[in-house]
N, C-alpha and C. Protein backbone atom coordinates (compact mmCIF):
# COMPACT_ATOMS: atom_id res chain seq x y z
N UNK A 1 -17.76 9.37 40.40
CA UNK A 1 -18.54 8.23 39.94
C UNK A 1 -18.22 7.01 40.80
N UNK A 2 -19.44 6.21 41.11
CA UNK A 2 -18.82 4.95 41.58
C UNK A 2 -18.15 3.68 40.68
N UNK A 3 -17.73 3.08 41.49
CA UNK A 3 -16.88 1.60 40.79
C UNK A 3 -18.21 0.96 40.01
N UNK A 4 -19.23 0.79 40.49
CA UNK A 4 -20.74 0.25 39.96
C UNK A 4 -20.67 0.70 38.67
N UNK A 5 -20.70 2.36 38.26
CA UNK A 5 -21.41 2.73 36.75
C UNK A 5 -19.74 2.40 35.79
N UNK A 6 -18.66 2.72 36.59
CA UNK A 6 -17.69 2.06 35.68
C UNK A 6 -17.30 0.84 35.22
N UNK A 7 -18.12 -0.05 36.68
CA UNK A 7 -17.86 -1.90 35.67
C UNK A 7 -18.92 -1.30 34.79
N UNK A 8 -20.25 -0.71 35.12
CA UNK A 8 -21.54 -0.97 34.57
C UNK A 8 -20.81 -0.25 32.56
N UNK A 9 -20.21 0.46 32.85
CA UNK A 9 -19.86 1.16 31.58
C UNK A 9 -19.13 0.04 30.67
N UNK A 10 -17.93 -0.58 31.16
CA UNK A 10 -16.79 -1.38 30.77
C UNK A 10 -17.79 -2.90 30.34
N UNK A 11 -18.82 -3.13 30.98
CA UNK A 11 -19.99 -4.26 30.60
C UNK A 11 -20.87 -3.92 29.43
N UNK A 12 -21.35 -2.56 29.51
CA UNK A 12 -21.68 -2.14 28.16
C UNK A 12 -20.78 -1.97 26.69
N UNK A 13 -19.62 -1.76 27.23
CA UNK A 13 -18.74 -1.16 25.99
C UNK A 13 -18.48 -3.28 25.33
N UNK A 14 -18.38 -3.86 26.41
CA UNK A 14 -18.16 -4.94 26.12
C UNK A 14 -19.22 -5.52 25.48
N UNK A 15 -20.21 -5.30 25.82
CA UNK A 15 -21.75 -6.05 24.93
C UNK A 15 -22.06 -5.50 23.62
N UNK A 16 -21.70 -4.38 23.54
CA UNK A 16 -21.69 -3.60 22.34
C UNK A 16 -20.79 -4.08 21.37
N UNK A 17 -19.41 -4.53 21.78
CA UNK A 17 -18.79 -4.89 21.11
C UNK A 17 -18.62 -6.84 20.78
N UNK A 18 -19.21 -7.46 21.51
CA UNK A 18 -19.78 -8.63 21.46
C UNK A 18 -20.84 -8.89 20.37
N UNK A 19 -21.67 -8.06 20.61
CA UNK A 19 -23.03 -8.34 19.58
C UNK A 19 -22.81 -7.68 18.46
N UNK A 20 -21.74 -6.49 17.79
CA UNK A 20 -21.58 -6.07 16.76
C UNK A 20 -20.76 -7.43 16.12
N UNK A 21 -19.88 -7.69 17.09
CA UNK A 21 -18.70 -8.65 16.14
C UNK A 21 -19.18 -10.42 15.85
N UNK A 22 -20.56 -10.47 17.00
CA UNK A 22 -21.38 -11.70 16.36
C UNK A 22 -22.40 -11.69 14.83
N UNK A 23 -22.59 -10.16 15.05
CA UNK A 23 -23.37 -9.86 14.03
C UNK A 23 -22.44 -9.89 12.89
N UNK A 24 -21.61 -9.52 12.79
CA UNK A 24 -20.59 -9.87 11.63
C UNK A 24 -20.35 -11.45 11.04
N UNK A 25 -20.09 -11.83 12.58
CA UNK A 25 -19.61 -13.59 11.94
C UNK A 25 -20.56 -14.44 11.52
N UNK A 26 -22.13 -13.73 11.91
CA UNK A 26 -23.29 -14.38 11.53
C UNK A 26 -23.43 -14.15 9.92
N UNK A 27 -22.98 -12.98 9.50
CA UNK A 27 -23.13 -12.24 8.61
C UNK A 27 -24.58 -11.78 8.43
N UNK A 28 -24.63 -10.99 9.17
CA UNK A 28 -26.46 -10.14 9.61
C UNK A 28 -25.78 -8.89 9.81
N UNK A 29 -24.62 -8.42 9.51
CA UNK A 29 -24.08 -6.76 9.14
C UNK A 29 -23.06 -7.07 8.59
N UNK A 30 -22.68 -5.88 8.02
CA UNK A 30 -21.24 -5.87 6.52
C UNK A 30 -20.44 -5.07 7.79
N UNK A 31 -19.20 -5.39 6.94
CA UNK A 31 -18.36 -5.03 7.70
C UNK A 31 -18.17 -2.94 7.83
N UNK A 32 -18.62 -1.96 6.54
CA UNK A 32 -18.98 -1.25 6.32
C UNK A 32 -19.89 -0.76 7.21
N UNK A 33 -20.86 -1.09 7.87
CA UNK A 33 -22.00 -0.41 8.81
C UNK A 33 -21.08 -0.81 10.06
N UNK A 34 -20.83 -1.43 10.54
CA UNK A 34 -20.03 -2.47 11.39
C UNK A 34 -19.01 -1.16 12.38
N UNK A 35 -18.48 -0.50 11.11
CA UNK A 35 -17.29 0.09 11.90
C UNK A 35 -17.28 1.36 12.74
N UNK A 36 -18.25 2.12 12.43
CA UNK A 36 -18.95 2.74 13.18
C UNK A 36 -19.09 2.23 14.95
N UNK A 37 -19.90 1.31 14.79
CA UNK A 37 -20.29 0.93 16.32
C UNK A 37 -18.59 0.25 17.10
N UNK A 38 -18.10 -0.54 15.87
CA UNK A 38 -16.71 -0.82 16.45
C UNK A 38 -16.15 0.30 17.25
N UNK A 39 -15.78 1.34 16.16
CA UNK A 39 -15.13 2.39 16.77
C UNK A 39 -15.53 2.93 18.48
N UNK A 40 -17.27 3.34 18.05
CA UNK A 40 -17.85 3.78 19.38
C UNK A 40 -17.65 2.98 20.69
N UNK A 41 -18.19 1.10 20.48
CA UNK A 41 -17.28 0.23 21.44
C UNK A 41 -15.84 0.55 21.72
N UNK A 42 -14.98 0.80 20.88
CA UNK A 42 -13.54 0.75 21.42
C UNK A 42 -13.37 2.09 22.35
N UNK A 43 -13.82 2.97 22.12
CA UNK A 43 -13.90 4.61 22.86
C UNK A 43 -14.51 4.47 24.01
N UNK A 44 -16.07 3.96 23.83
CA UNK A 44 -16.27 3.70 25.35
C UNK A 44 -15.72 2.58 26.24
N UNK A 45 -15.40 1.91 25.74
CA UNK A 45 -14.24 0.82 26.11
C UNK A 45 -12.92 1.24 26.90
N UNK A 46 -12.12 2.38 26.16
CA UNK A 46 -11.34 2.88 26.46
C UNK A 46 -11.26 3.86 27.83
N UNK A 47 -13.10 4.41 27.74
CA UNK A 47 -12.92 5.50 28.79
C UNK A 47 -13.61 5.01 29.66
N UNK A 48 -14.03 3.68 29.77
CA UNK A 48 -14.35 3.04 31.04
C UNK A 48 -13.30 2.58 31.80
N UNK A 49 -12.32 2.19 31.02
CA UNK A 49 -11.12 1.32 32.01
C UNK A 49 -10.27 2.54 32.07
N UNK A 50 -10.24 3.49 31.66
CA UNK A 50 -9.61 4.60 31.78
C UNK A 50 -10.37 5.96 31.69
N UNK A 51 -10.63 5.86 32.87
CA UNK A 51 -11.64 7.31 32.86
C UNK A 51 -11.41 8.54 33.10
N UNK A 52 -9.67 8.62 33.34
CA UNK A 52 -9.44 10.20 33.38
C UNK A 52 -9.07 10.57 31.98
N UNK A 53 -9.10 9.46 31.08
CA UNK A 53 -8.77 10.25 29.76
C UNK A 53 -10.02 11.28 29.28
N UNK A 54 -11.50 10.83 29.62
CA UNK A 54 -12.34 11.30 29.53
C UNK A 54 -11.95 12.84 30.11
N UNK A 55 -11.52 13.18 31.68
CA UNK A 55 -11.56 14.00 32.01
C UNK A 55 -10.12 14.87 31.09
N UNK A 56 -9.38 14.43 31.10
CA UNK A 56 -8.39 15.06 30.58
C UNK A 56 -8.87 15.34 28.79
N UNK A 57 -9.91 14.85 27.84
CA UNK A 57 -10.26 15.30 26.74
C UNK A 57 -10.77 16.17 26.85
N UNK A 58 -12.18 16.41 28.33
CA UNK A 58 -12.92 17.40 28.22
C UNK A 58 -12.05 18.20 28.45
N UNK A 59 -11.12 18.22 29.60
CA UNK A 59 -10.52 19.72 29.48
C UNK A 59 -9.70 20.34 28.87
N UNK A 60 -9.39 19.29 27.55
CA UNK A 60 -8.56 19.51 26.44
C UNK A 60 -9.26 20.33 25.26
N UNK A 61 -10.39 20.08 25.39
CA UNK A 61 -11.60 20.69 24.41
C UNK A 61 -11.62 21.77 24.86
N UNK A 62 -12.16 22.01 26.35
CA UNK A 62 -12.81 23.27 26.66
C UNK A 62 -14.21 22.63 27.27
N UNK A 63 -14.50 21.28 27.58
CA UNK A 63 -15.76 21.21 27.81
C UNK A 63 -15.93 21.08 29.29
N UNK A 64 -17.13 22.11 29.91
CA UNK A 64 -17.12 22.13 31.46
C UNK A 64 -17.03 20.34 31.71
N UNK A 65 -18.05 19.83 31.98
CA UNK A 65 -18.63 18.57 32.24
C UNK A 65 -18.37 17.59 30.98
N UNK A 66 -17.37 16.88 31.81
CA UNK A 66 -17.04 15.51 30.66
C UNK A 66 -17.83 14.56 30.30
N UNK A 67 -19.22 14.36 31.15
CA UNK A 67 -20.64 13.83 30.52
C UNK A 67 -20.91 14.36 29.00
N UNK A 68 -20.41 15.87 29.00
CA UNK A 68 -21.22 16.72 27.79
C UNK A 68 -20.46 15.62 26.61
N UNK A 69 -19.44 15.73 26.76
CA UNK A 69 -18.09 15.03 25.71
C UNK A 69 -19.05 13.65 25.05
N UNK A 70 -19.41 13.13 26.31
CA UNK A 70 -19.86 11.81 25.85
C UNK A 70 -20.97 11.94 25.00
N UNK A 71 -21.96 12.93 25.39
CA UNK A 71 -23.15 13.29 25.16
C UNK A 71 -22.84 13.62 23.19
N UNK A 72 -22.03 14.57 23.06
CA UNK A 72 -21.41 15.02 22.59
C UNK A 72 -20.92 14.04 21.32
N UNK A 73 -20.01 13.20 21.67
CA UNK A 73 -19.09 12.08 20.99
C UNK A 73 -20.28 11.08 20.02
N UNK A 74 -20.89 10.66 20.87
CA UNK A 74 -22.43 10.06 20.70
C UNK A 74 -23.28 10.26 19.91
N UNK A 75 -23.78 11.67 19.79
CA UNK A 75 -24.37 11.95 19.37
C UNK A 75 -23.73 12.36 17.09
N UNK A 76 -22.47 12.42 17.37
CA UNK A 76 -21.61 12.55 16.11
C UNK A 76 -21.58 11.25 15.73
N UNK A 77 -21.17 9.92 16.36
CA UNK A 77 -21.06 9.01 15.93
C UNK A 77 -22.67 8.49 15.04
N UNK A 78 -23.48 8.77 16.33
CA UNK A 78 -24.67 8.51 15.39
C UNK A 78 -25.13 9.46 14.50
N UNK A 79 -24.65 10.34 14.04
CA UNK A 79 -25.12 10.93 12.86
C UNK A 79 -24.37 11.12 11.62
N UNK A 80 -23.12 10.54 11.73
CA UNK A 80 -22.22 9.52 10.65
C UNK A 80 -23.27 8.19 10.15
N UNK A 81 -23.26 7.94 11.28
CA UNK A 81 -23.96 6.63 11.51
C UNK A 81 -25.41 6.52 10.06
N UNK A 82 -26.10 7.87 10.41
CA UNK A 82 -27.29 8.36 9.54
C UNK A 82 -26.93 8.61 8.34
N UNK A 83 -25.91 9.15 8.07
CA UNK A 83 -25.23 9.83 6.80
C UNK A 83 -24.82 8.76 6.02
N UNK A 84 -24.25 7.75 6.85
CA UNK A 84 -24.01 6.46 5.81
C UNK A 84 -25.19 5.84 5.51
N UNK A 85 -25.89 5.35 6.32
CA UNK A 85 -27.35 4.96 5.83
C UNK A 85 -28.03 5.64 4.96
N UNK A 86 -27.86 6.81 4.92
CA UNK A 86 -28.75 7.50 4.06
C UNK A 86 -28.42 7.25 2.75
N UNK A 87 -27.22 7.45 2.78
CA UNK A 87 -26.09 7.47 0.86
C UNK A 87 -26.37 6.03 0.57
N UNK A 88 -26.28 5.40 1.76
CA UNK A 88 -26.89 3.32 1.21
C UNK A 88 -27.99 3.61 0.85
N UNK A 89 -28.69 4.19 1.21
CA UNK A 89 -30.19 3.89 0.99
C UNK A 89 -30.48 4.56 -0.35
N UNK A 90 -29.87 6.18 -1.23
CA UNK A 90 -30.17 6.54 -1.86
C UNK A 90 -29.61 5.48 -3.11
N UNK A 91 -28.44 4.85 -2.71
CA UNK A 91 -28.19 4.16 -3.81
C UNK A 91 -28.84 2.55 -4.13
N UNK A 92 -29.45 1.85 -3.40
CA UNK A 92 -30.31 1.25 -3.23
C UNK A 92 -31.77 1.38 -3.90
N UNK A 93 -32.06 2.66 -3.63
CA UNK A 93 -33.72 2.98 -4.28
C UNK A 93 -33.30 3.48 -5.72
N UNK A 94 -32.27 3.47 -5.97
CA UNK A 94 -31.79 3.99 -7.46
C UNK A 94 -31.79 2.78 -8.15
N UNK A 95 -30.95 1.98 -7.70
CA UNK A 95 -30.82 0.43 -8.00
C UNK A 95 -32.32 -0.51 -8.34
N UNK A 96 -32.83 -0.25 -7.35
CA UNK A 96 -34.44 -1.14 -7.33
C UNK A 96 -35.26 -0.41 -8.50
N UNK A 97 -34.93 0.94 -8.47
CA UNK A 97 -35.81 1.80 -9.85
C UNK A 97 -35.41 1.14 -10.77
N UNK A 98 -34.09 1.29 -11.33
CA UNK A 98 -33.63 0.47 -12.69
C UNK A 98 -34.08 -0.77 -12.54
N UNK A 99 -33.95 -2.12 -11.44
CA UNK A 99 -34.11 -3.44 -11.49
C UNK A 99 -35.90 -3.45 -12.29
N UNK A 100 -36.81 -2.74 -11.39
CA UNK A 100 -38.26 -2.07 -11.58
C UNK A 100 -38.18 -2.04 -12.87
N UNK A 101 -38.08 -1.07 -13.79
CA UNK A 101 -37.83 -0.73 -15.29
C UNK A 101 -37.09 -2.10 -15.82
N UNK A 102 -36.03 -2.52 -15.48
CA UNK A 102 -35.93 -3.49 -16.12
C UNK A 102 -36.69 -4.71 -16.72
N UNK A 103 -37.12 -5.21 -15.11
CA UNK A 103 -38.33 -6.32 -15.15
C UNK A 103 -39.58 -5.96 -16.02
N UNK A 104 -39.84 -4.53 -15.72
CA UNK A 104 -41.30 -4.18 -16.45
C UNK A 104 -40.85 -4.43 -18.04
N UNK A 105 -39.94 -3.55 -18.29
CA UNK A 105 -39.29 -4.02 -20.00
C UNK A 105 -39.29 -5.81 -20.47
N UNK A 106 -38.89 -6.85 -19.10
CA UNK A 106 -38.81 -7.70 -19.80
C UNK A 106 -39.89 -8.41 -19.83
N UNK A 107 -41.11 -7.99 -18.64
CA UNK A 107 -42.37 -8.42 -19.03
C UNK A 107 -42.93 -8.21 -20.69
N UNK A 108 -42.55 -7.01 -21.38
CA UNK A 108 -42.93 -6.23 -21.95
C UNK A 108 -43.11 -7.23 -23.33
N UNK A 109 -41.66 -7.90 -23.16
CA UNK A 109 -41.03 -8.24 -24.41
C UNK A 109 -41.32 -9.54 -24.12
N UNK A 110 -41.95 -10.84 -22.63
CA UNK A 110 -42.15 -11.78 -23.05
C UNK A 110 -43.41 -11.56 -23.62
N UNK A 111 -44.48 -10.97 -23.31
CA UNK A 111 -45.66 -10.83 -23.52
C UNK A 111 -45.75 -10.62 -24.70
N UNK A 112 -44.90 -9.89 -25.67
CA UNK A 112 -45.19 -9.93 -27.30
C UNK A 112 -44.44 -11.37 -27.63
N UNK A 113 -43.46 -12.20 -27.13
CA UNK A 113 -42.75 -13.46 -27.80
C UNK A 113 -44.00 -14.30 -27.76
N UNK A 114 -44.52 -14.28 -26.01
CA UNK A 114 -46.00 -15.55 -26.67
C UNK A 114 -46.88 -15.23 -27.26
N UNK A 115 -46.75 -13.79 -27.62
CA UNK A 115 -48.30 -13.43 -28.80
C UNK A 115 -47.75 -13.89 -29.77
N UNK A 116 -46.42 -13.58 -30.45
CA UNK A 116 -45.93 -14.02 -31.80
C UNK A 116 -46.18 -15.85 -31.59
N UNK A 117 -45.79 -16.18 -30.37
CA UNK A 117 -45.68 -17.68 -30.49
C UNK A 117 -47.07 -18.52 -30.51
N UNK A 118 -47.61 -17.41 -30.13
CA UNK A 118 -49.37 -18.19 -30.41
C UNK A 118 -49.89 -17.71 -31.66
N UNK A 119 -48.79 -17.00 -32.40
CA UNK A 119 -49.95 -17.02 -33.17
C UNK A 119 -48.82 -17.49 -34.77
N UNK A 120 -48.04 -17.95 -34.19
CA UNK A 120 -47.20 -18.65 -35.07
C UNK A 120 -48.05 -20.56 -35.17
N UNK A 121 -48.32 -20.48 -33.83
CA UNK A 121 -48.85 -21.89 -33.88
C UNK A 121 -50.37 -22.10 -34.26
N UNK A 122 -51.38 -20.92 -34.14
CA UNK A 122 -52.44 -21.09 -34.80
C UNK A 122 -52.54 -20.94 -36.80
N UNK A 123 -51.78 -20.54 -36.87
CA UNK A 123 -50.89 -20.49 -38.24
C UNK A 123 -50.73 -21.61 -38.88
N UNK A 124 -49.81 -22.56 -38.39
CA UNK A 124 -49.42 -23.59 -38.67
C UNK A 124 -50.49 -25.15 -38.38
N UNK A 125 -51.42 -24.43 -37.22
CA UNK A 125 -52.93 -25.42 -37.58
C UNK A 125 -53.83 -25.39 -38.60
């Protein structure tokens, strides 16, 4: 590889980890979704400024081509990545169902207080 795709790598791992940790202090991500991409920044981080660890994992694995690793690594992180989103999300649409039912119930019950209340006051005319 040239010196080029390894700054170019060590510039990415760095932007990645720039814009996750602004996105935090902005508070526009929880720290929970957050750690994921942390992690992935610190790894590619790691195997840019140190890139025979890369080679020395793949051949610690068994993997011909230490691209695959990355390919590989990547592709797990983002599908953690999915798995947490998903369990947020199921508990979320569970949440909004009940909030849903709730609200509809309390429509339910102002809508009979101003019938009683209108007709408490035509009563009393």
């Amino acid at each position: 590889m040239s010196i080029t795709s390894y700054i170019f790598g060590i510039l990415a791992a760095l932007f990645t980890l720039y814009v996750v940790i602004e996105m935090l202090r902005r508070g526009r991500m929880r720290e929970r979704h957050a750690i994921w991409w942390i992690i992935a920044g610190v790894l590619a981080l790691v195997i840019g400024v140190f890139p025979a660890i890369l080679d020395w994992a793949a051949h610690l694995i068994g993997v011909g081509a230490p691209v695959n690793l990355v390919f590989f690594v990547s592709i797990a992180v983002l599908f953690l990545v999915c798995i947490q989103h998903s369990s947020e999300l199921t508990t979320l649409e569970s949440k909004s169902r009940t909030l849903a039912e709730r609200s509809a119930l309390q429509e339910i019950r102002i809508a009979r207080l101003e019938e009683q209340v209108t007709r408490l006051t035509r009563d009393e005319d």
